[in-house]
Every structure is written in C-alpha cells, then in structure tokens.
PDB file of N, CA and C in Angstrom:
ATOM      1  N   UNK A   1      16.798  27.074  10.382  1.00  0.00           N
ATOM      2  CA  UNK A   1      16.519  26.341  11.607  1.00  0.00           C
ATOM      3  C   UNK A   1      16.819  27.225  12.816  1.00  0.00           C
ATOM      4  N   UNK A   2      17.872  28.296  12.574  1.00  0.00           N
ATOM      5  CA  UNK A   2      17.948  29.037  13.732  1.00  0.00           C
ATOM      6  C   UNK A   2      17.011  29.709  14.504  1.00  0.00           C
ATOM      7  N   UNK A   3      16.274  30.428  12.934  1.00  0.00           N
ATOM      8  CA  UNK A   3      15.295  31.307  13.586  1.00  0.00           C
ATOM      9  C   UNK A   3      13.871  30.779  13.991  1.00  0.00           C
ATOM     10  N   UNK A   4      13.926  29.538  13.721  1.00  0.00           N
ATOM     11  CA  UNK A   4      12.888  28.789  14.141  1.00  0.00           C
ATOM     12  C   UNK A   4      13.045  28.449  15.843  1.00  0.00           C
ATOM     13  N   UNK A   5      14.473  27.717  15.887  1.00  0.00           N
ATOM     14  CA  UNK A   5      14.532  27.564  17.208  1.00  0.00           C
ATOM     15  C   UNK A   5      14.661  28.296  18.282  1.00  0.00           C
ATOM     16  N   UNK A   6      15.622  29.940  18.086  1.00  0.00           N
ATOM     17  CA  UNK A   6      15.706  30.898  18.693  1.00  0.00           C
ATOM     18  C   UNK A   6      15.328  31.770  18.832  1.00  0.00           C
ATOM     19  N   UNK A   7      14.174  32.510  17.554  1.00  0.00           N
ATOM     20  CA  UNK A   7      13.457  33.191  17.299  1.00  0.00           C
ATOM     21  C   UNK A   7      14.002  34.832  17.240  1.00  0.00           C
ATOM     22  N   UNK A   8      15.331  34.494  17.149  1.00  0.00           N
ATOM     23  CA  UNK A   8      16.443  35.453  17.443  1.00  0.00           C
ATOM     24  C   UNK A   8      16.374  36.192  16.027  1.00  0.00           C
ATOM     25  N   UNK A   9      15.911  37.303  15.246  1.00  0.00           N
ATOM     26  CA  UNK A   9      15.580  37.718  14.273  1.00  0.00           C
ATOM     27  C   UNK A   9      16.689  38.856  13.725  1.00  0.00           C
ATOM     28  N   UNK A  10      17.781  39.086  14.722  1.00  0.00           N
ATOM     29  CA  UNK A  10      18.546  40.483  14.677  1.00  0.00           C
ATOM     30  C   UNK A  10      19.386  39.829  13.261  1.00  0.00           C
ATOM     31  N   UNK A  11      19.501  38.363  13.176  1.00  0.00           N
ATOM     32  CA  UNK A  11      20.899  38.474  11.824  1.00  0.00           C
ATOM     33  C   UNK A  11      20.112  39.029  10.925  1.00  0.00           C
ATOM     34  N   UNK A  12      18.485  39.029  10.476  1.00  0.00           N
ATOM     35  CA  UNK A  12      17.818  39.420   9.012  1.00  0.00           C
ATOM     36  C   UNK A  12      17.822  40.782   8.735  1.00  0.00           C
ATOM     37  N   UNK A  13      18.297  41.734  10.062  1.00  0.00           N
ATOM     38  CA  UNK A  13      18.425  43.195   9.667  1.00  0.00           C
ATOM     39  C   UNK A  13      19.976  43.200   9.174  1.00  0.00           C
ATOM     40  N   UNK A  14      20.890  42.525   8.971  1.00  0.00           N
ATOM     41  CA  UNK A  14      21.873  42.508   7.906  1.00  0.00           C
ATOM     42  C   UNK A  14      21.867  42.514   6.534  1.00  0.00           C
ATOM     43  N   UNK A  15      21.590  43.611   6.034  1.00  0.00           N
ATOM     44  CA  UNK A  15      21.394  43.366   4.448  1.00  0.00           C
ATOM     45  C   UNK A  15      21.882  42.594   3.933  1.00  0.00           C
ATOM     46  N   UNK A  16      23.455  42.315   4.273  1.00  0.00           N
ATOM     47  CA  UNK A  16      23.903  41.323   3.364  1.00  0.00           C
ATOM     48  C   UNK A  16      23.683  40.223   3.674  1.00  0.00           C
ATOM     49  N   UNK A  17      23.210  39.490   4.858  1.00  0.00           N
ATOM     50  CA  UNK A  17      23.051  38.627   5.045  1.00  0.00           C
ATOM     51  C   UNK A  17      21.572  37.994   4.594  1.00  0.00           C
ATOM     52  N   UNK A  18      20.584  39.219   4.547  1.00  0.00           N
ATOM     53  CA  UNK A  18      19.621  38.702   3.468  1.00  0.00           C
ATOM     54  C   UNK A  18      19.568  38.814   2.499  1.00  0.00           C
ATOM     55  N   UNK A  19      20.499  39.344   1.848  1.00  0.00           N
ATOM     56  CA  UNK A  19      21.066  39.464   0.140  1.00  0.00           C
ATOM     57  C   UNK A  19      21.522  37.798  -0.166  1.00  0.00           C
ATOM     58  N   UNK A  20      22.055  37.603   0.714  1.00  0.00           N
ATOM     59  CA  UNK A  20      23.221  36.173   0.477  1.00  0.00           C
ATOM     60  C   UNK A  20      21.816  35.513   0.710  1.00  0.00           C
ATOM     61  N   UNK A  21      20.748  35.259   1.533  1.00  0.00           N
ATOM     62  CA  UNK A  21      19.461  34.553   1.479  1.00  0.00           C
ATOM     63  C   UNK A  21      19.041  34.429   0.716  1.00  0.00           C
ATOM     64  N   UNK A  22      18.716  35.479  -0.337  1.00  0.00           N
ATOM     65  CA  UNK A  22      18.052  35.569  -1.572  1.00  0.00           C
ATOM     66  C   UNK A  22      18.796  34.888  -2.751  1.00  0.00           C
ATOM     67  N   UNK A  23      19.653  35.577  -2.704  1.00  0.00           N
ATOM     68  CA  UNK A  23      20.667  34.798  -4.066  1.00  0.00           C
ATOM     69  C   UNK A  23      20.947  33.123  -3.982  1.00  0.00           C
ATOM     70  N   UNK A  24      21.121  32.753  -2.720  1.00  0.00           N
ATOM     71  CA  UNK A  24      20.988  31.546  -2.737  1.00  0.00           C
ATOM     72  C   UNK A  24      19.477  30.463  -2.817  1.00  0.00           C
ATOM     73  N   UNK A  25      18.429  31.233  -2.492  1.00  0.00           N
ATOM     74  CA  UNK A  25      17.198  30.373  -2.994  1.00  0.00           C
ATOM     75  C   UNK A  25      17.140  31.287  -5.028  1.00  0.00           C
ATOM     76  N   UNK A  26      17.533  32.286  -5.503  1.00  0.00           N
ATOM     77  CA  UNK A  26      17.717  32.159  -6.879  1.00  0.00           C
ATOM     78  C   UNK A  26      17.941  30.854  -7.135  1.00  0.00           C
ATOM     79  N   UNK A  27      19.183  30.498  -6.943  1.00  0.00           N
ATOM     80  CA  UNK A  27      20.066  29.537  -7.305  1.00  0.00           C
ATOM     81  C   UNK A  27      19.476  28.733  -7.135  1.00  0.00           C
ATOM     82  N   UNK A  28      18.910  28.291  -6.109  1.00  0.00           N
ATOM     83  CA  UNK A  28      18.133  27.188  -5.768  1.00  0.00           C
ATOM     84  C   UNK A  28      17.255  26.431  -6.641  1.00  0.00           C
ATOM     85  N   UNK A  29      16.063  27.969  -6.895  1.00  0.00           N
ATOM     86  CA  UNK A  29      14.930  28.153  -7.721  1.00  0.00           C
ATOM     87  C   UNK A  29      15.499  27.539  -9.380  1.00  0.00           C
ATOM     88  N   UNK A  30      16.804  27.833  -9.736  1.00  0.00           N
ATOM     89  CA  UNK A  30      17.280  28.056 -11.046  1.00  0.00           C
ATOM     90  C   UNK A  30      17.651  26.205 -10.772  1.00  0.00           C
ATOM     91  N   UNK A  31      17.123  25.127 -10.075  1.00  0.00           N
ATOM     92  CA  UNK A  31      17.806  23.716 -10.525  1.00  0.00           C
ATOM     93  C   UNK A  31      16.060  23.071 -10.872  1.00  0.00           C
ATOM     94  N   UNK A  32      14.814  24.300 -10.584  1.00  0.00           N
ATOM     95  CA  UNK A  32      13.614  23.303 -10.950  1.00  0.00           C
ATOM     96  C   UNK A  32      13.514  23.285 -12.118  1.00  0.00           C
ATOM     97  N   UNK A  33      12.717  22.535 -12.346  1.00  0.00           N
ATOM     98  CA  UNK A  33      12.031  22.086 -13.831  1.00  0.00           C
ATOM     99  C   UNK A  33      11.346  23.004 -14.029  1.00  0.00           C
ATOM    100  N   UNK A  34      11.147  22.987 -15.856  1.00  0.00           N
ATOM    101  CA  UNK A  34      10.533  24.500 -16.212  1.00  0.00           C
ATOM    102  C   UNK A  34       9.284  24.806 -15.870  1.00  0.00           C
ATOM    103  N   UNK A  35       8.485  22.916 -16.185  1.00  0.00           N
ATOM    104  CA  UNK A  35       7.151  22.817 -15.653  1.00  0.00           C
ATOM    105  C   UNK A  35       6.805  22.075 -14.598  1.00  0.00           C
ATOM    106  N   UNK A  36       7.557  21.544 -14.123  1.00  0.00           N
ATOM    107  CA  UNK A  36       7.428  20.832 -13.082  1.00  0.00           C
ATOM    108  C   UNK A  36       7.519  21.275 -11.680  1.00  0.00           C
ATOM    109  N   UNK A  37       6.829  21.018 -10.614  1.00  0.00           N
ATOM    110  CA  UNK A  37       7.987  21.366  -9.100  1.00  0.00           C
ATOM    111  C   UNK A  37       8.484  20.582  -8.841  1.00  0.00           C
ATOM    112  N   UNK A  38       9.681  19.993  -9.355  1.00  0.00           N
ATOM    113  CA  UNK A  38      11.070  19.241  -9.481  1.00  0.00           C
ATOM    114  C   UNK A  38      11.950  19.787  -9.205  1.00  0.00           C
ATOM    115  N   UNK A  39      13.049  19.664  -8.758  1.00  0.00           N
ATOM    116  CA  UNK A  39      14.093  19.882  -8.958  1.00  0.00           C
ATOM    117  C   UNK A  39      15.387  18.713  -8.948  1.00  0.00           C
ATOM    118  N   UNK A  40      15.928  19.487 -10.214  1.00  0.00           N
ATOM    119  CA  UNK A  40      17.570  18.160 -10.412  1.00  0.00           C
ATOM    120  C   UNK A  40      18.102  17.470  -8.976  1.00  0.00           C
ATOM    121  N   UNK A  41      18.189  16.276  -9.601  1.00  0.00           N
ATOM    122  CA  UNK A  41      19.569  15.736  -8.673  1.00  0.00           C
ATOM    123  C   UNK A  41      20.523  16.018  -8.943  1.00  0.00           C
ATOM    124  N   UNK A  42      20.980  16.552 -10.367  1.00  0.00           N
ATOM    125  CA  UNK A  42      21.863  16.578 -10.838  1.00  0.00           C
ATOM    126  C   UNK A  42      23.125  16.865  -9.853  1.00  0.00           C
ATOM    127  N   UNK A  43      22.722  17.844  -9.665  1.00  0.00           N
ATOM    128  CA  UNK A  43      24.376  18.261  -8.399  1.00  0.00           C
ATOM    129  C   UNK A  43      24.177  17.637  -6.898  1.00  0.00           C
ATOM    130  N   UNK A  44      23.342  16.749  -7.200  1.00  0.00           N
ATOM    131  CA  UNK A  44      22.951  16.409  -5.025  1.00  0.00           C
ATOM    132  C   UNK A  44      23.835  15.367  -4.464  1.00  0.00           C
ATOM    133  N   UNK A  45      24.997  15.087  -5.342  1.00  0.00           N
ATOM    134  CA  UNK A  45      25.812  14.014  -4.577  1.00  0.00           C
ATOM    135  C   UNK A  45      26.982  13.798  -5.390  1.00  0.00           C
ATOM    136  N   UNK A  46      27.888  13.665  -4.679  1.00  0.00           N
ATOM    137  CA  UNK A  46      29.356  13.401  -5.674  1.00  0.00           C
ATOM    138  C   UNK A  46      29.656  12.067  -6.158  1.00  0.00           C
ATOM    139  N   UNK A  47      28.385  10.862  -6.111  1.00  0.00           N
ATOM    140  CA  UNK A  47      28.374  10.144  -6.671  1.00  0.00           C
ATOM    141  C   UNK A  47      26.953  10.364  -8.187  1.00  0.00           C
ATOM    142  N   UNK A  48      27.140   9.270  -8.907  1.00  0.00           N
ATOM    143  CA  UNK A  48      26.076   8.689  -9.819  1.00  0.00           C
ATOM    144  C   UNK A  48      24.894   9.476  -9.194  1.00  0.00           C
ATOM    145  N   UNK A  49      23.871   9.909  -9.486  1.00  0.00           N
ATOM    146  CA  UNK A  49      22.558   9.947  -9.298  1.00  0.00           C
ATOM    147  C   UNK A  49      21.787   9.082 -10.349  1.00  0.00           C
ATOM    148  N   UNK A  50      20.998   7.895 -10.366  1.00  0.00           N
ATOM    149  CA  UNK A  50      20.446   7.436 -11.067  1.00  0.00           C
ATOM    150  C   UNK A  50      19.006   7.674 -11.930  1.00  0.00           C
ATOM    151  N   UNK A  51      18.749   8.624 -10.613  1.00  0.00           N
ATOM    152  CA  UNK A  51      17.052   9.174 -10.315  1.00  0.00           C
ATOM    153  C   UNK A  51      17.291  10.522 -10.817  1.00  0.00           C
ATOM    154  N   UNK A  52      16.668  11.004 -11.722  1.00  0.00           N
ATOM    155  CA  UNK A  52      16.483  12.633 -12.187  1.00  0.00           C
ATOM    156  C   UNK A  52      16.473  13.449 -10.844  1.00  0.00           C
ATOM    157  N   UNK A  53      15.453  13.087 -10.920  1.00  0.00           N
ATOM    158  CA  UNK A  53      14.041  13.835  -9.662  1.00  0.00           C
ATOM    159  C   UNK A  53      14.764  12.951  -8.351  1.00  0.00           C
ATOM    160  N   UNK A  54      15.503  12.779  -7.983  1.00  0.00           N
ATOM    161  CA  UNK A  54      15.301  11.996  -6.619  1.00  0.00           C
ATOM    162  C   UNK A  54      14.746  12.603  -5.564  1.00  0.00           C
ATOM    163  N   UNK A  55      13.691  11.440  -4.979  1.00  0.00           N
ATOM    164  CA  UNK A  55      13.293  11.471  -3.654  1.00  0.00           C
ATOM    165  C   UNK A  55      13.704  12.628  -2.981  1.00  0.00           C
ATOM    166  N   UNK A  56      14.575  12.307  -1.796  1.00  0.00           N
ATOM    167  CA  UNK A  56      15.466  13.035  -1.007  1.00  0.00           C
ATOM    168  C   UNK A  56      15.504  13.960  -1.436  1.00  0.00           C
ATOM    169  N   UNK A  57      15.919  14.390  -2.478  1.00  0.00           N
ATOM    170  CA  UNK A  57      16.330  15.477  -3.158  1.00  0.00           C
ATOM    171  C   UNK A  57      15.380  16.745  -2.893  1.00  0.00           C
ATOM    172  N   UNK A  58      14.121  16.165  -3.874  1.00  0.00           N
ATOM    173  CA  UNK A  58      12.675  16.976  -3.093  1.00  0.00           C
ATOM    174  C   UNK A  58      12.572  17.358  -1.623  1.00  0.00           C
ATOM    175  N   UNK A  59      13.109  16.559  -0.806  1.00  0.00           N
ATOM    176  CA  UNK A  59      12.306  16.602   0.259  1.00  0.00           C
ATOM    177  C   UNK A  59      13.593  17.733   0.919  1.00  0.00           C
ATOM    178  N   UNK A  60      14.429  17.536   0.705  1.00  0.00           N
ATOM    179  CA  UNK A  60      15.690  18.869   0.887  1.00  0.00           C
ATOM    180  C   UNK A  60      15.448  20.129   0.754  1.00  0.00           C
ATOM    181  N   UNK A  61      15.272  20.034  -0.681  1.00  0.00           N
ATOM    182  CA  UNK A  61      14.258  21.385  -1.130  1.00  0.00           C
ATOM    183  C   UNK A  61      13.166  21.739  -0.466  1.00  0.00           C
ATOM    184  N   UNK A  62      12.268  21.072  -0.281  1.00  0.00           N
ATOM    185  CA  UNK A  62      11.113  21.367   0.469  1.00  0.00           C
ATOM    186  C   UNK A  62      11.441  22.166   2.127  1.00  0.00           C
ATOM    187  N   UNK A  63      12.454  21.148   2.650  1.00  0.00           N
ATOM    188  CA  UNK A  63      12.879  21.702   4.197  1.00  0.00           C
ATOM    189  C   UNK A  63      13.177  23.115   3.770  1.00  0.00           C
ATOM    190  N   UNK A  64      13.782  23.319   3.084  1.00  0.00           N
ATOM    191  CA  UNK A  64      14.824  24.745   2.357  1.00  0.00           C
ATOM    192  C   UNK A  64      13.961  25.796   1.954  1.00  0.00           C
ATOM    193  N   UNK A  65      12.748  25.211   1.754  1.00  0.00           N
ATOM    194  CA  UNK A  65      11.801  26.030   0.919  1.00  0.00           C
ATOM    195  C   UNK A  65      10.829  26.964   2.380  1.00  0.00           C
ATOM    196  N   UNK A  66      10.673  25.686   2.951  1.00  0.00           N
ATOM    197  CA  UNK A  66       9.764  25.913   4.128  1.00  0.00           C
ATOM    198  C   UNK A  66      10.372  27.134   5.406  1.00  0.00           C
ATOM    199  N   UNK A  67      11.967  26.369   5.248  1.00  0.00           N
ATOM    200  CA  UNK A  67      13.013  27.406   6.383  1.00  0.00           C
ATOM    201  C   UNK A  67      12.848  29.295   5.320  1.00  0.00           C
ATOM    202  N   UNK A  68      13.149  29.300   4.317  1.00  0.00           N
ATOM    203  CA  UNK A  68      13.169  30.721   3.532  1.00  0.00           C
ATOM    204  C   UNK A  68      11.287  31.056   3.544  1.00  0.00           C
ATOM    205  N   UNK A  69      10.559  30.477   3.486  1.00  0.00           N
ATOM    206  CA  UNK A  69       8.941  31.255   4.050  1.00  0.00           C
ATOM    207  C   UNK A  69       9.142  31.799   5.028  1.00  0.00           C
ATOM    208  N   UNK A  70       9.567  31.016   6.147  1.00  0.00           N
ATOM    209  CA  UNK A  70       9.914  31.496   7.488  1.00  0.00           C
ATOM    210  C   UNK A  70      10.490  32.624   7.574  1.00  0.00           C
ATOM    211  N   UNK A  71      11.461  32.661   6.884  1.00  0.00           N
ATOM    212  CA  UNK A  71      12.258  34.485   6.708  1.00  0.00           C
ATOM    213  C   UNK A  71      11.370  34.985   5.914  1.00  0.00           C
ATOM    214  N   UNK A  72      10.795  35.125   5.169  1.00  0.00           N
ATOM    215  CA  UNK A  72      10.260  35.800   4.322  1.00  0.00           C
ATOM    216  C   UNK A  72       9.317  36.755   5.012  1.00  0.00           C
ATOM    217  N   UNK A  73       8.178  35.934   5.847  1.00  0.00           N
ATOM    218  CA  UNK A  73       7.451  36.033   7.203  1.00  0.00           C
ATOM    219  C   UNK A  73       8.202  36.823   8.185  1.00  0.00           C
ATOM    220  N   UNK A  74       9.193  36.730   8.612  1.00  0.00           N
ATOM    221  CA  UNK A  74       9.755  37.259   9.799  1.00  0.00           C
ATOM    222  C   UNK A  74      10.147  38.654   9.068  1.00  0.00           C
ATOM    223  N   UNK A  75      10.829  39.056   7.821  1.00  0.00           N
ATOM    224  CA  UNK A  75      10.938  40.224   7.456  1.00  0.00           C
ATOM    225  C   UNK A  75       9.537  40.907   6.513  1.00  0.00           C
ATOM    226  N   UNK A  76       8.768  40.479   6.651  1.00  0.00           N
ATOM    227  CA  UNK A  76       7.523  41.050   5.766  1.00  0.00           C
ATOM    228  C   UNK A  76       7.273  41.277   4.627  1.00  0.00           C
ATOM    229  N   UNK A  77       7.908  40.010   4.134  1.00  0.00           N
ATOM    230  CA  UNK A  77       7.298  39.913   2.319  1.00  0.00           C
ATOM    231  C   UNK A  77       7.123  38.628   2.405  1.00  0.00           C
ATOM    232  N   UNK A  78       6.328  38.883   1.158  1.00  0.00           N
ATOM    233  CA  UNK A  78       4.795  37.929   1.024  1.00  0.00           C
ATOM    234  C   UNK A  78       5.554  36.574   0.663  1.00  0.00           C
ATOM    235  N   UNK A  79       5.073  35.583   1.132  1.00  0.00           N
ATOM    236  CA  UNK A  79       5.562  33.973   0.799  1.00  0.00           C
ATOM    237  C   UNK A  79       4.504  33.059   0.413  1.00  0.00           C
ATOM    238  N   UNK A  80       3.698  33.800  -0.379  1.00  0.00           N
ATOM    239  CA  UNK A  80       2.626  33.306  -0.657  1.00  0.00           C
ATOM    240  C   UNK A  80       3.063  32.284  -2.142  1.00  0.00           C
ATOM    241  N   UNK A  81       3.973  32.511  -2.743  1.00  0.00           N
ATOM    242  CA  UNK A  81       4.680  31.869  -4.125  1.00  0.00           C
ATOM    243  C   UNK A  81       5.429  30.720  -3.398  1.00  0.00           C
ATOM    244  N   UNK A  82       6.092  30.876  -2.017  1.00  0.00           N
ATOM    245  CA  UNK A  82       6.782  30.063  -1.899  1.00  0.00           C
ATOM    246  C   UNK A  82       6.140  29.045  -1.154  1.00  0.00           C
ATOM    247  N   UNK A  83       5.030  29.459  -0.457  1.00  0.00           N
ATOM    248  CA  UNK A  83       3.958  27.989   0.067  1.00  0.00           C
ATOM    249  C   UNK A  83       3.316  27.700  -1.047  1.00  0.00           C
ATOM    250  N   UNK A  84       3.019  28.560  -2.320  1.00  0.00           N
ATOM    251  CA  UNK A  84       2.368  27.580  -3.578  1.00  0.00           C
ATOM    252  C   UNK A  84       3.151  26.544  -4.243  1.00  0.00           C
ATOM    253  N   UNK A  85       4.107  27.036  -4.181  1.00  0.00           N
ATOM    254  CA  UNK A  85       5.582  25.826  -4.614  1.00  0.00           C
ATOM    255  C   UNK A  85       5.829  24.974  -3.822  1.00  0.00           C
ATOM    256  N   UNK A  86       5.721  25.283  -2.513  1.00  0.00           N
ATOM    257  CA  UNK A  86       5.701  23.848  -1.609  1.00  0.00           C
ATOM    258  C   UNK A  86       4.349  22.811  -2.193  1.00  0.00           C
ATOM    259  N   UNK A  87       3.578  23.074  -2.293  1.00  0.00           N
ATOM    260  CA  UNK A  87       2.259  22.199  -2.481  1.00  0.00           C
ATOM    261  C   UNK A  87       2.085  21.817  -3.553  1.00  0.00           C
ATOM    262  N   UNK A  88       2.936  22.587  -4.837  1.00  0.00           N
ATOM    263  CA  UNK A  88       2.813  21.852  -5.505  1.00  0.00           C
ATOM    264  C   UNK A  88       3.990  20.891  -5.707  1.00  0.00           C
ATOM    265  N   UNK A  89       5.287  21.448  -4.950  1.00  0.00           N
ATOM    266  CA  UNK A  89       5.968  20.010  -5.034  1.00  0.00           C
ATOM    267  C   UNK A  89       5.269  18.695  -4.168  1.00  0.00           C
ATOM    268  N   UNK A  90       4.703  18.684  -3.523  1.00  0.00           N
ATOM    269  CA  UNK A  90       3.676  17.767  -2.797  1.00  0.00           C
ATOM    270  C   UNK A  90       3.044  17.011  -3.649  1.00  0.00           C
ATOM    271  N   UNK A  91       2.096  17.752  -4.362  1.00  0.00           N
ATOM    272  CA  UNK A  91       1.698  16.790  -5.134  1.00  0.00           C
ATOM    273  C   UNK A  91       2.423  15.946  -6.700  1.00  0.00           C
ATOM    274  N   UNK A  92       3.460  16.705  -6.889  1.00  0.00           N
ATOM    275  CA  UNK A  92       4.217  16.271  -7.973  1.00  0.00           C
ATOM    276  C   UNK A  92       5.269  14.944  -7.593  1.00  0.00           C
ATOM    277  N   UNK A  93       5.565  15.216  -6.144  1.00  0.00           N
ATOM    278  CA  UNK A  93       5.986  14.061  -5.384  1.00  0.00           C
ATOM    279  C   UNK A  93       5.243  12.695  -5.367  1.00  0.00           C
ATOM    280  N   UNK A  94       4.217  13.057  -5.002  1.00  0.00           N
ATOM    281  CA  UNK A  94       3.005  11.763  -4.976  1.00  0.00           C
ATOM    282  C   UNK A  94       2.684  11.515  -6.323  1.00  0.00           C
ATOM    283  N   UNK A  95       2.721  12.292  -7.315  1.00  0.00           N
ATOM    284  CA  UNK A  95       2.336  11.439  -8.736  1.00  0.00           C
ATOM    285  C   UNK A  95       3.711  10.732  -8.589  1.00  0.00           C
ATOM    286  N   UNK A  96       5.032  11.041  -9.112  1.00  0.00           N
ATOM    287  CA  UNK A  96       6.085  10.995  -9.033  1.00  0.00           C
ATOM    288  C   UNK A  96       6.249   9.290  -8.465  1.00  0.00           C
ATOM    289  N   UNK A  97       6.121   9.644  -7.124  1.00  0.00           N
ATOM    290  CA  UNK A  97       6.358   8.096  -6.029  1.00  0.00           C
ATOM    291  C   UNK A  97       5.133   7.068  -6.906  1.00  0.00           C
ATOM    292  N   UNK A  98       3.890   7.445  -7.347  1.00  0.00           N
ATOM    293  CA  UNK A  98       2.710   6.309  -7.908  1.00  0.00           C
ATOM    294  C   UNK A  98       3.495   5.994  -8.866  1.00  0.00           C
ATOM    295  N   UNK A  99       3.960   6.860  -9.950  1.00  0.00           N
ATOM    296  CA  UNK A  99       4.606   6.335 -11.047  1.00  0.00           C
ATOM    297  C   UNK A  99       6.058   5.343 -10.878  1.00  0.00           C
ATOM    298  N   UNK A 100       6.891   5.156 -10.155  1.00  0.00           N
ATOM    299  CA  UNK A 100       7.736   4.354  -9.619  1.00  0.00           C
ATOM    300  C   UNK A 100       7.357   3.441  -9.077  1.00  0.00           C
ATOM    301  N   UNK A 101       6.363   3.441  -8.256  1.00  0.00           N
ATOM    302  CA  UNK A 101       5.544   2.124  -7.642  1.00  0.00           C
ATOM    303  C   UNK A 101       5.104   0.993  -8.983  1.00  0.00           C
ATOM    304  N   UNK A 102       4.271   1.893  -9.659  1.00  0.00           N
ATOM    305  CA  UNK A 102       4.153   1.477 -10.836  1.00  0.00           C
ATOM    306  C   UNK A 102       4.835   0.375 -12.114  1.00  0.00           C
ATOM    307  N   UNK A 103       5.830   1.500 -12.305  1.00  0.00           N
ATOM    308  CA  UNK A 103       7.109   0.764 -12.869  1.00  0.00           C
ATOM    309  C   UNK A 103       7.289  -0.463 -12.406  1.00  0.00           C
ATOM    310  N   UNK A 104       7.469  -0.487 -10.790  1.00  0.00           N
ATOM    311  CA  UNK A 104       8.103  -1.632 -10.109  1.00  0.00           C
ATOM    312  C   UNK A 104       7.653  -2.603 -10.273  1.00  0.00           C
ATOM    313  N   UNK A 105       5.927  -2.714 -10.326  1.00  0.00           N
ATOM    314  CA  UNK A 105       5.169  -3.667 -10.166  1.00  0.00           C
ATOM    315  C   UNK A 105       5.048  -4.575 -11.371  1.00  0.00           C
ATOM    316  N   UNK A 106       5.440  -3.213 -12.680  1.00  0.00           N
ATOM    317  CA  UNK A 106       5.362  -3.818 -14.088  1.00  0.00           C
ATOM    318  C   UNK A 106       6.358  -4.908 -13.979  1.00  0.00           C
ATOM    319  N   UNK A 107       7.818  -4.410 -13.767  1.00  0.00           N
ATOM    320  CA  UNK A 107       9.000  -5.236 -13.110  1.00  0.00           C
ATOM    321  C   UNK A 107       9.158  -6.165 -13.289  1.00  0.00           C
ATOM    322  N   UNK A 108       8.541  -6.625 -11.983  1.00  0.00           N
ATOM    323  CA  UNK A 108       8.511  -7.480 -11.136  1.00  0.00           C
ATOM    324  C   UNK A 108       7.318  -8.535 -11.909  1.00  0.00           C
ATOM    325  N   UNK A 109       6.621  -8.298 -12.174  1.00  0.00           N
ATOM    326  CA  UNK A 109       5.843  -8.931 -13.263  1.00  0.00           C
ATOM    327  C   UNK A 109       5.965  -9.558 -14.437  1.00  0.00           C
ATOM    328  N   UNK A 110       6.613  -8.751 -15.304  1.00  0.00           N
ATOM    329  CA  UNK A 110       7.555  -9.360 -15.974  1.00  0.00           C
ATOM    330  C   UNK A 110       8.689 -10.399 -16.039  1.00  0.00           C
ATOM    331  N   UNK A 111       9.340 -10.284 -14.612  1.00  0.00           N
ATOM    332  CA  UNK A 111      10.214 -10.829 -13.873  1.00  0.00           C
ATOM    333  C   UNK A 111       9.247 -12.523 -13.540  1.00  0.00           C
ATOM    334  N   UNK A 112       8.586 -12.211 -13.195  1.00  0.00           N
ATOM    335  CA  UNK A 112       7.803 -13.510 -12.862  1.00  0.00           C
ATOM    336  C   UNK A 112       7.497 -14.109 -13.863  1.00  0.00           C
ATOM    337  N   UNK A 113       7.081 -13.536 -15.067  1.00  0.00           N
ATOM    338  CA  UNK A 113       6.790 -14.213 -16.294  1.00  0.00           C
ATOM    339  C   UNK A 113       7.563 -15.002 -16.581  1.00  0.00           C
ATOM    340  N   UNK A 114       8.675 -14.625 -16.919  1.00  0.00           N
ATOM    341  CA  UNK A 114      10.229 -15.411 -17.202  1.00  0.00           C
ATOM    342  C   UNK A 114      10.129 -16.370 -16.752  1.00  0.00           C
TER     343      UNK A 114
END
C-alpha cells in the first residue's frame, strides 16, 4: 500500500528488503491448493475456521497478491503469473460463492419440508 500511495520506490533497492518480499509471498504461495486458486483458512484466525476456503480469506490474498504485482512492476520482473493467479482466483471464487448459495437453498428447503 505504500508504494501505491507514495510511489516512493527507494525501500525496493534494499535487497533484503526484497528478499523478505519474496520469501514471504513463497510462504504465502505454499497455503494454495494444489489445484485450485484457493488458499487455506487454516491459519487465518485464532479462532475455529469452519469454511476451508473462506471468503475473506481469498479476498486477503487477492489484496496481497495484487500489492506484490505492483512490486514486481516497479522492480522489472514479469507479473504476468501473478495477474494469472489473480483471475483465476476470481473465478474459483464465483464457482465457490454459486456452490454455497446452492447448498443454502438445498437447506432451507429441506428445512421447509419438515
């Protein structure tokens, strides 16, 4: 968000500070699904997660994903993998959200039967 808002580019000539950039979208990269563009809830809250995939969760990633293109761009390597991974978490989101809608409606249907 910094370098978005300030356009202030001098911290990315810190190696280590784009070393520590990198290793932390590894890490990042290392909570998606093998086939999916998912990624765990598993660690996204110090409570219960009920939801594998949660919502939010995606959409975290996504901000995260979108802010590291941005560097990627500003130091001159290609982010062409990392806007394909945005889009396809996009659409894995929207199957994702139909299939929960889904569920619900079964639900609730059922629910009425009773």
């Amino acid at each position: 968000k910094y370098l978005e808002l300030s356009d202030d580019r001098d911290f990315l000539k810190d190696a280590e500070v784009l070393n520590g950039l990198r290793e932390n979208m590894k890490m990042l990269l290392s909570c998606k699904h093998e086939s999916h563009a998912l990624f765990s809830s598993r660690y996204a809250s110090d409570l219960i997660t009920f939801n594998r995939y949660d919502y939010m969760v995606q959409v975290k990633v996504w901000v995260a994903l979108k802010a590291y293109a941005a560097i990627q761009r500003a130091v001159g390597e290609s982010w062409a993998d990392t806007d394909a991974l945005m889009e396809r978490m996009l659409v894995e989101m929207r199957r994702r959200i139909e299939q929960l809608r889904k569920e619900v409606r079964e639900y609730a249907e059922e629910e009425a039967a009773e």
